[in-house]
PDB file of N, CA and C in Angstrom:
ATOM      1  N   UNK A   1       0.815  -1.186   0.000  1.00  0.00           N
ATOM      2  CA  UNK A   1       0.000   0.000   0.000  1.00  0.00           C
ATOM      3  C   UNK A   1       0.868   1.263   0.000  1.00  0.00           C
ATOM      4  N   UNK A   2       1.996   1.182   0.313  1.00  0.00           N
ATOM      5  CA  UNK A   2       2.467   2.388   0.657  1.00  0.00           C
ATOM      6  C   UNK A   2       3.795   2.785  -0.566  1.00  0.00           C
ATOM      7  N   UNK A   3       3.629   1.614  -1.206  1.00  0.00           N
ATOM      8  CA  UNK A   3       4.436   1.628  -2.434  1.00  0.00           C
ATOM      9  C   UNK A   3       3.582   2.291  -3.578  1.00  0.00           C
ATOM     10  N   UNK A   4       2.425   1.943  -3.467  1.00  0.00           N
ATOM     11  CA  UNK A   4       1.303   2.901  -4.338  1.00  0.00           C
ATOM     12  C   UNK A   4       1.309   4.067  -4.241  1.00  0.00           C
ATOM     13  N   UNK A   5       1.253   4.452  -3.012  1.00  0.00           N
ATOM     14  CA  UNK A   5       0.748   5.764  -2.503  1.00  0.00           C
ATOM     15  C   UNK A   5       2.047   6.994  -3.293  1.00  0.00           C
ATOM     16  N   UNK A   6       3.102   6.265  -3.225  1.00  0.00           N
ATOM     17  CA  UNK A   6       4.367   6.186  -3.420  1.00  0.00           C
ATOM     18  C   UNK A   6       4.479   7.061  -4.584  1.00  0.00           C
ATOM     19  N   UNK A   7       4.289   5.866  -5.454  1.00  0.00           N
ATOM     20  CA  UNK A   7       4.245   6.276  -6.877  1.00  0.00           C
ATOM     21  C   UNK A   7       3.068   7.228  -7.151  1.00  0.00           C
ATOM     22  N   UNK A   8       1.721   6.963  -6.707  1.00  0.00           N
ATOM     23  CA  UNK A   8       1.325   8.502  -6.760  1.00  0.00           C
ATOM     24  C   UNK A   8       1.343   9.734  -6.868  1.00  0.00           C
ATOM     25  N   UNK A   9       1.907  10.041  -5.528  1.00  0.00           N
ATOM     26  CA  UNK A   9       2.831  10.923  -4.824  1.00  0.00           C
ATOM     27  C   UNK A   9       3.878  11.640  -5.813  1.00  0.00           C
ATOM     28  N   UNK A  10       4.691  10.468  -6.038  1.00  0.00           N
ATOM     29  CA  UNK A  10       5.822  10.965  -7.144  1.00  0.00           C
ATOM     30  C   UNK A  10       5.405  11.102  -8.538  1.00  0.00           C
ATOM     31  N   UNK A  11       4.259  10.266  -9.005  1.00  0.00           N
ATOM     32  CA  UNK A  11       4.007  11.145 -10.150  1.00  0.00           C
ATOM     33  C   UNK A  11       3.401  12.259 -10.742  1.00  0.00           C
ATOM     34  N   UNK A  12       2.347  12.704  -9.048  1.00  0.00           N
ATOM     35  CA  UNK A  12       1.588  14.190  -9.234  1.00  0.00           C
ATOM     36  C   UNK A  12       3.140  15.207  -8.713  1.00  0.00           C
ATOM     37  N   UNK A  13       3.791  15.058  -8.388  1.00  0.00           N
ATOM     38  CA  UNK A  13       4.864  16.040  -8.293  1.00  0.00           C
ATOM     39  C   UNK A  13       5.833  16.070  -9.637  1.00  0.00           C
ATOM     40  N   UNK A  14       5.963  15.038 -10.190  1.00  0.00           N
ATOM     41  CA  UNK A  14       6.327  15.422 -11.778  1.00  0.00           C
ATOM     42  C   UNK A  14       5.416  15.658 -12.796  1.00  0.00           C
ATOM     43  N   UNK A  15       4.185  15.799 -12.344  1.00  0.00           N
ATOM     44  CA  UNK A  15       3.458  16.320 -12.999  1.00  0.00           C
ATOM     45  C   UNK A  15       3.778  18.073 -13.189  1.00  0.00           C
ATOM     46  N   UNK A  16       3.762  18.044 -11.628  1.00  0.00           N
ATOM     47  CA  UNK A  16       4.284  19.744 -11.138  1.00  0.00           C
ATOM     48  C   UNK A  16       5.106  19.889 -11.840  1.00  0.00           C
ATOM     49  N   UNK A  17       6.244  19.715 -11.351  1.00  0.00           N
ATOM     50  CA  UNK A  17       7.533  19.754 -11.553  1.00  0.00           C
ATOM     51  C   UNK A  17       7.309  20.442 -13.338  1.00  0.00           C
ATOM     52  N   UNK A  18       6.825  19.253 -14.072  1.00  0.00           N
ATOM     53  CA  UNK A  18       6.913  18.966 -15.815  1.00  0.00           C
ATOM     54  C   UNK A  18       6.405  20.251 -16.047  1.00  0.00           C
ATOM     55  N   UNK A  19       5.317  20.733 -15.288  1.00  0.00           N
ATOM     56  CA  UNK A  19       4.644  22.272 -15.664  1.00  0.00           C
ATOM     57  C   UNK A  19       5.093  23.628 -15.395  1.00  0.00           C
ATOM     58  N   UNK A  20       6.307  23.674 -14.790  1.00  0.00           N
ATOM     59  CA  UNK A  20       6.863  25.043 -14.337  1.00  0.00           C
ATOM     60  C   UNK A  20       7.778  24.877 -15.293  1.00  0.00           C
ATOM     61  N   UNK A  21       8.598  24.153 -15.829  1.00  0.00           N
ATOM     62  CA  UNK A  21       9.405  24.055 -17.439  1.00  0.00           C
ATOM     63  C   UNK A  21      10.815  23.897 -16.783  1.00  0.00           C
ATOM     64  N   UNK A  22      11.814  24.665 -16.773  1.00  0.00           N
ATOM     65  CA  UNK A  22      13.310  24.668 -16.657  1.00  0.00           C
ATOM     66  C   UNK A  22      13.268  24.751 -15.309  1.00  0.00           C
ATOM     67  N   UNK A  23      12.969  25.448 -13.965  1.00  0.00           N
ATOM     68  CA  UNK A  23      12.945  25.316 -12.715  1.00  0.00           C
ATOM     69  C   UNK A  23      12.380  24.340 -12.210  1.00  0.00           C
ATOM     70  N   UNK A  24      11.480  23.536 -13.005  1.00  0.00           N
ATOM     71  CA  UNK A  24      10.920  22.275 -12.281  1.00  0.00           C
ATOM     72  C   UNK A  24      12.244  21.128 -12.570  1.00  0.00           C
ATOM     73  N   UNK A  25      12.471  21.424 -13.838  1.00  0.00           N
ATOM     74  CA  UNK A  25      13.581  20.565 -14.254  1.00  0.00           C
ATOM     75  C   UNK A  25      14.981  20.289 -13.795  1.00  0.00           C
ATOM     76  N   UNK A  26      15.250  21.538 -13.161  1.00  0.00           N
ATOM     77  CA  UNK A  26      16.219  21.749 -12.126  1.00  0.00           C
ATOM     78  C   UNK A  26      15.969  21.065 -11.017  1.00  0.00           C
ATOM     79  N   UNK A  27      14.721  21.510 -10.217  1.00  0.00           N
ATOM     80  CA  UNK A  27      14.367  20.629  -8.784  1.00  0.00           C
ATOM     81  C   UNK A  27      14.504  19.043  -8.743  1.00  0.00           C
ATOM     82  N   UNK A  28      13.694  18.630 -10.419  1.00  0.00           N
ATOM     83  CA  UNK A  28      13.902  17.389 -10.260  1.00  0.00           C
ATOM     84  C   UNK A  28      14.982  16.735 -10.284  1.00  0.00           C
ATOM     85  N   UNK A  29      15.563  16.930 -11.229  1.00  0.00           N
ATOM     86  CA  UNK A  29      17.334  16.847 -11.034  1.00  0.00           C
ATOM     87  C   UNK A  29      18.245  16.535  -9.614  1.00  0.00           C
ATOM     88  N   UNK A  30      17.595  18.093  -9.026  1.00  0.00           N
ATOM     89  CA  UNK A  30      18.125  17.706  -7.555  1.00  0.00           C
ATOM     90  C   UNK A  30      17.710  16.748  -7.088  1.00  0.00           C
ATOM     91  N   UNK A  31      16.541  16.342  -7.014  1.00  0.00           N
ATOM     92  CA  UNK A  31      15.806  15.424  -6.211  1.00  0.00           C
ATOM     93  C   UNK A  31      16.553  14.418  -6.242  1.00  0.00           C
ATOM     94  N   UNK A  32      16.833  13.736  -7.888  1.00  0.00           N
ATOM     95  CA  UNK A  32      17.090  12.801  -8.046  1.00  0.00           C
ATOM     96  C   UNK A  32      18.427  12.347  -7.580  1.00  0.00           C
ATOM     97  N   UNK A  33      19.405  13.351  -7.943  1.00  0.00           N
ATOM     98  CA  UNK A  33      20.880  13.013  -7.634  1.00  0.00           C
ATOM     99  C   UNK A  33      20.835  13.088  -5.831  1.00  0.00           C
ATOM    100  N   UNK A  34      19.795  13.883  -5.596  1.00  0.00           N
ATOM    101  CA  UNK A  34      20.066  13.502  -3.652  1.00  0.00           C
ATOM    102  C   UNK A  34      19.484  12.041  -3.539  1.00  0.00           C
ATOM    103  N   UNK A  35      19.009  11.496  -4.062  1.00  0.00           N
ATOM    104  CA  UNK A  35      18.255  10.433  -3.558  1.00  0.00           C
ATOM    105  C   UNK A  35      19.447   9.177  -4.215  1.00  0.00           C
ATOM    106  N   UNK A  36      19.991   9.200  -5.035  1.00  0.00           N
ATOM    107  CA  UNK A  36      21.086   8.515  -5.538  1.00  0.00           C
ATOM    108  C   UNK A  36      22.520   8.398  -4.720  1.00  0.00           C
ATOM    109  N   UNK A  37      22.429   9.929  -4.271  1.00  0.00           N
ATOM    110  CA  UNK A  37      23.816  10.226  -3.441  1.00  0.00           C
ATOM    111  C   UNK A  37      23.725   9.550  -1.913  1.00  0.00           C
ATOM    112  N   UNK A  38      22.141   9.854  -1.418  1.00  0.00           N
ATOM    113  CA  UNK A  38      21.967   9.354  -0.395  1.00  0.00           C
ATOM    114  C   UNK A  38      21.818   7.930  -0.076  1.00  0.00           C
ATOM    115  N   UNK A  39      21.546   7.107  -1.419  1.00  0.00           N
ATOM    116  CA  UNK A  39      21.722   5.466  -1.559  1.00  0.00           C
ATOM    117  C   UNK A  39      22.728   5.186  -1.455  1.00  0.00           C
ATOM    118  N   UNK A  40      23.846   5.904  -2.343  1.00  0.00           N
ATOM    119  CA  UNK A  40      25.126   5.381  -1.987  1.00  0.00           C
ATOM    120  C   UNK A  40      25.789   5.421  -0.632  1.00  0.00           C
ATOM    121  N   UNK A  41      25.712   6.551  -0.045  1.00  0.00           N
ATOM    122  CA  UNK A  41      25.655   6.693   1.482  1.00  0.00           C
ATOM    123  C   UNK A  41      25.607   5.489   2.567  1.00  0.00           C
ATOM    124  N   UNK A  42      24.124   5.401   2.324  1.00  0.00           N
ATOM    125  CA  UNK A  42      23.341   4.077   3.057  1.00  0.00           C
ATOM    126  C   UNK A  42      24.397   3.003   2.581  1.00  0.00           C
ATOM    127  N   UNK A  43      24.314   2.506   1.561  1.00  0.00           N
ATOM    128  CA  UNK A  43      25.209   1.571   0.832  1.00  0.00           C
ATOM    129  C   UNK A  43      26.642   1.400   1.906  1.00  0.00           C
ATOM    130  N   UNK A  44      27.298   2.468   2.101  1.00  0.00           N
ATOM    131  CA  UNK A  44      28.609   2.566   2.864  1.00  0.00           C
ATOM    132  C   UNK A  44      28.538   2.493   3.773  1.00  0.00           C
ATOM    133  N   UNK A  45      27.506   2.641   4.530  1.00  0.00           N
ATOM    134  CA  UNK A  45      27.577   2.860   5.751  1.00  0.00           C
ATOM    135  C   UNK A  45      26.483   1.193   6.101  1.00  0.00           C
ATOM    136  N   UNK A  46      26.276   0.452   5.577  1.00  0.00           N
ATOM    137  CA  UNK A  46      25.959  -0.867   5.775  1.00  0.00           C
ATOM    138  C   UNK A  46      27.350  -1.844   5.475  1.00  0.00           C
ATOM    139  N   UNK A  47      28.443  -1.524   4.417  1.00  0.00           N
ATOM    140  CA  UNK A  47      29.551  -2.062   4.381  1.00  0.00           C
ATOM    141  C   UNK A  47      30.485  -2.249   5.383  1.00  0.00           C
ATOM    142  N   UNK A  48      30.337  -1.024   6.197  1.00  0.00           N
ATOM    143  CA  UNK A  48      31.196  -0.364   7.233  1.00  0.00           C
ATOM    144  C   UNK A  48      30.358  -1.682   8.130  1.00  0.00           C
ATOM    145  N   UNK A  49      29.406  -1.284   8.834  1.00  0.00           N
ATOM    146  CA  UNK A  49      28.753  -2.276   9.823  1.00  0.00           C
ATOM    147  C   UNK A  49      28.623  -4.050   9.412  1.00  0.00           C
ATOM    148  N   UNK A  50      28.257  -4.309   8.460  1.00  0.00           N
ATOM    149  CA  UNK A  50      28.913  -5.342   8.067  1.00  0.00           C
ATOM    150  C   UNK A  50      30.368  -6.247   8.118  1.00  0.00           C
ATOM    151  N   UNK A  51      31.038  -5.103   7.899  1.00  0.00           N
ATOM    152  CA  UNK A  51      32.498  -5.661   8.047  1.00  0.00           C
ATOM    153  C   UNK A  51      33.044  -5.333   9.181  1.00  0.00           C
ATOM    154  N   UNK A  52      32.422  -4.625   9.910  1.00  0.00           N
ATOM    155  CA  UNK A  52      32.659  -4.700  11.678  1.00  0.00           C
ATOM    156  C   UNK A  52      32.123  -5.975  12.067  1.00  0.00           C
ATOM    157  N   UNK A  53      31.240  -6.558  11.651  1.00  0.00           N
ATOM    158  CA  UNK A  53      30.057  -7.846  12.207  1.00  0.00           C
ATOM    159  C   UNK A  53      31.230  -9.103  12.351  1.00  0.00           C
ATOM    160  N   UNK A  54      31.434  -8.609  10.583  1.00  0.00           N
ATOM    161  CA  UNK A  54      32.826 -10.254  10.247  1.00  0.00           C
ATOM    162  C   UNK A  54      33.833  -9.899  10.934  1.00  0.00           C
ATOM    163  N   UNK A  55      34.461  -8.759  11.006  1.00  0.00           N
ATOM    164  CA  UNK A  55      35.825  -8.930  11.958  1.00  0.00           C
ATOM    165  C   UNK A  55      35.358  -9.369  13.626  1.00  0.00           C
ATOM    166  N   UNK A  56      34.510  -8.819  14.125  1.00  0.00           N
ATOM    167  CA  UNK A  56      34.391  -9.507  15.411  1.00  0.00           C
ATOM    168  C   UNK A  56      34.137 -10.933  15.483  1.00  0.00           C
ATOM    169  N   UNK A  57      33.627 -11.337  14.488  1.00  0.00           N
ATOM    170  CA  UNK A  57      33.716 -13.113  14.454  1.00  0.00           C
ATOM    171  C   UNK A  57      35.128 -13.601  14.449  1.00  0.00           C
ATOM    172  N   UNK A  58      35.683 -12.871  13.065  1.00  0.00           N
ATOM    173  CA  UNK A  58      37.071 -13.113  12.431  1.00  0.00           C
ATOM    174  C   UNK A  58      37.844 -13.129  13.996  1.00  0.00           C
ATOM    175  N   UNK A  59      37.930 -12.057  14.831  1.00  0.00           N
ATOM    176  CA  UNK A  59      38.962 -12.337  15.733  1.00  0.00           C
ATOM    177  C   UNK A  59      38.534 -13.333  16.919  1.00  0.00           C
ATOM    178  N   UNK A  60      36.963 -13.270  17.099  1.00  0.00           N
ATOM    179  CA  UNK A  60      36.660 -14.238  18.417  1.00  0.00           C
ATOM    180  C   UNK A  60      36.957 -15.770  17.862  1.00  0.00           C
ATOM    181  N   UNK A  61      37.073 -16.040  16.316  1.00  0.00           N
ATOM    182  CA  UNK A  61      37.300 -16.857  15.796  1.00  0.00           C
ATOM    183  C   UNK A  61      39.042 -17.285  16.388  1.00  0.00           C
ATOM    184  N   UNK A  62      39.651 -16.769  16.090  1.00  0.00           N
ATOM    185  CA  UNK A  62      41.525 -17.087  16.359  1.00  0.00           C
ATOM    186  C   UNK A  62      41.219 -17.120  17.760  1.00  0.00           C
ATOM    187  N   UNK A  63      40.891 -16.818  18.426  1.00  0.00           N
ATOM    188  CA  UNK A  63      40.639 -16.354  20.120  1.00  0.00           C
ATOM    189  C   UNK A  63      40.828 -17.921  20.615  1.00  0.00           C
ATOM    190  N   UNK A  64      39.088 -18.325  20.333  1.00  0.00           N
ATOM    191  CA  UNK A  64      38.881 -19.546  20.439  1.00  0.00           C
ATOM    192  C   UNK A  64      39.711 -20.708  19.946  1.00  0.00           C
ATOM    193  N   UNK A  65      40.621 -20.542  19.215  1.00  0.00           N
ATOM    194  CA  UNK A  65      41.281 -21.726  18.216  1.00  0.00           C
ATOM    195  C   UNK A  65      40.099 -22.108  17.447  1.00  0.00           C
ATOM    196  N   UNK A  66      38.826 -22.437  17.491  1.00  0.00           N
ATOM    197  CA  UNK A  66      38.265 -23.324  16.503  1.00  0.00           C
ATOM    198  C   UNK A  66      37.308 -22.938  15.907  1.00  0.00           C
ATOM    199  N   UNK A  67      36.722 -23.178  14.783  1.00  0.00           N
ATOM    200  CA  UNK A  67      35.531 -22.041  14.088  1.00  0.00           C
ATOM    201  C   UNK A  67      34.318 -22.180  14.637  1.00  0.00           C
ATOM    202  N   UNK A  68      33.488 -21.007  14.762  1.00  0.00           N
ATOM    203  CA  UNK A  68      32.308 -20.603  15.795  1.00  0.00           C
ATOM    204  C   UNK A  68      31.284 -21.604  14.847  1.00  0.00           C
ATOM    205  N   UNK A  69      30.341 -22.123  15.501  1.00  0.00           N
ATOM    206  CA  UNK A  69      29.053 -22.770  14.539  1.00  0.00           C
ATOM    207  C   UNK A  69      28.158 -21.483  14.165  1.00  0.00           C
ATOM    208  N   UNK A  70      27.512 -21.948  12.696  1.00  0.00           N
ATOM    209  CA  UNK A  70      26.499 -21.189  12.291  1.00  0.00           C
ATOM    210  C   UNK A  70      25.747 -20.578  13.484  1.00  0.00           C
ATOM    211  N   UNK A  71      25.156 -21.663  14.364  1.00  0.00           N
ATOM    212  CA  UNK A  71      23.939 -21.647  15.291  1.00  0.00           C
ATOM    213  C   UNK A  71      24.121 -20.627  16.220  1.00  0.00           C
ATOM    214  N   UNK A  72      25.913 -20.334  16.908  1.00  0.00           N
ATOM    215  CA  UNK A  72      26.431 -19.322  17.535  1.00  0.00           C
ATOM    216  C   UNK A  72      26.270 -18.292  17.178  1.00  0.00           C
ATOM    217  N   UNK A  73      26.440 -18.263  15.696  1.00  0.00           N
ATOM    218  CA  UNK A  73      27.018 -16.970  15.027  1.00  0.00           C
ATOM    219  C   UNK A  73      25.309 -15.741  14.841  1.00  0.00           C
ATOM    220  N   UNK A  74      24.169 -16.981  14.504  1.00  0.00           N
ATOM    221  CA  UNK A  74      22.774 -16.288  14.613  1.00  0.00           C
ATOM    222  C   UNK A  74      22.695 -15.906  15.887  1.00  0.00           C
ATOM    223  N   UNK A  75      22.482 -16.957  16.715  1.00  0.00           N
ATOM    224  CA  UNK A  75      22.269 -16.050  18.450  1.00  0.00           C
ATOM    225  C   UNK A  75      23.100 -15.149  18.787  1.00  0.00           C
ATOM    226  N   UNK A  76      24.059 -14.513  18.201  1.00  0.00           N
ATOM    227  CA  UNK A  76      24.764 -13.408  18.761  1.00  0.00           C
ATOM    228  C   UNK A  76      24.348 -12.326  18.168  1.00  0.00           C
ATOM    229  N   UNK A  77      24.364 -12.839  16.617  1.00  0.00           N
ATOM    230  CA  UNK A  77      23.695 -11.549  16.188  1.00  0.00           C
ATOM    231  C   UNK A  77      22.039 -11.270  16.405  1.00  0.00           C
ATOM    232  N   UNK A  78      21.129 -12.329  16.901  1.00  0.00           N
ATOM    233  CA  UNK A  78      19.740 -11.865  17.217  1.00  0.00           C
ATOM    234  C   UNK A  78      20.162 -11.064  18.515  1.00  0.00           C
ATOM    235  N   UNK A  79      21.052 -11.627  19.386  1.00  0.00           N
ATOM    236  CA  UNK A  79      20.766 -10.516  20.662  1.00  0.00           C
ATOM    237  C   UNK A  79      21.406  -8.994  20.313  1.00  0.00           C
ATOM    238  N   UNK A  80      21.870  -8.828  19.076  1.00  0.00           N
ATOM    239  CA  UNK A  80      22.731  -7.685  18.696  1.00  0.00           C
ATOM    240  C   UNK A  80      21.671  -6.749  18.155  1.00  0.00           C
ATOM    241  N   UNK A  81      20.746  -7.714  17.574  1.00  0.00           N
ATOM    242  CA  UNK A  81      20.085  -6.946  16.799  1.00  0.00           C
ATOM    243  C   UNK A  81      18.720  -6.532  17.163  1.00  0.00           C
ATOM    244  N   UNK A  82      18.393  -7.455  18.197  1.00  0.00           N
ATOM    245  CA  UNK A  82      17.047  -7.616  18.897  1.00  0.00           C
ATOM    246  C   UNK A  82      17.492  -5.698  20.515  1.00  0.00           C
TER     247      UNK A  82
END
């Protein structure tokens, strides 16, 4: 539902947008490259936390001498994440 509403939304504003001519065309522009810039963002900043996740395995891994089980590796991260 809210993916509808969504596209709605975004297509009565390029509707706008399409009707003010070169200043709408500008805004949209912006819109778009913020919303691109800000994906990539997100993007990095899930890599970053991600690869914090594996190195704390990676080292509790050598710690222990022996490799952690799958089953470990979920319950740590549900209480991480919970």
């Amino acid at each position: 539902m809210k993916l509808i509403v969504s596209i709605l939304v975004s297509t009565l504003l390029g509707l706008i947008l399409f009707m003010l001519g070169l200043p709408g065309g500008i805004i949209a522009f912006g819109i778009i490259a913020g919303c691109l810039f800000y994906g990539i963002y997100l993007l990095l900043s899930l890599r970053d936390q991600l690869a914090g996740i594996a190195n704390h395995f990676h080292i509790k891994e050598e710690e222990e001498g022996d490799k952690t089980s799958n089953e470990e590796i979920e319950r740590e991260l549900e209480s991480k994440w919970d």
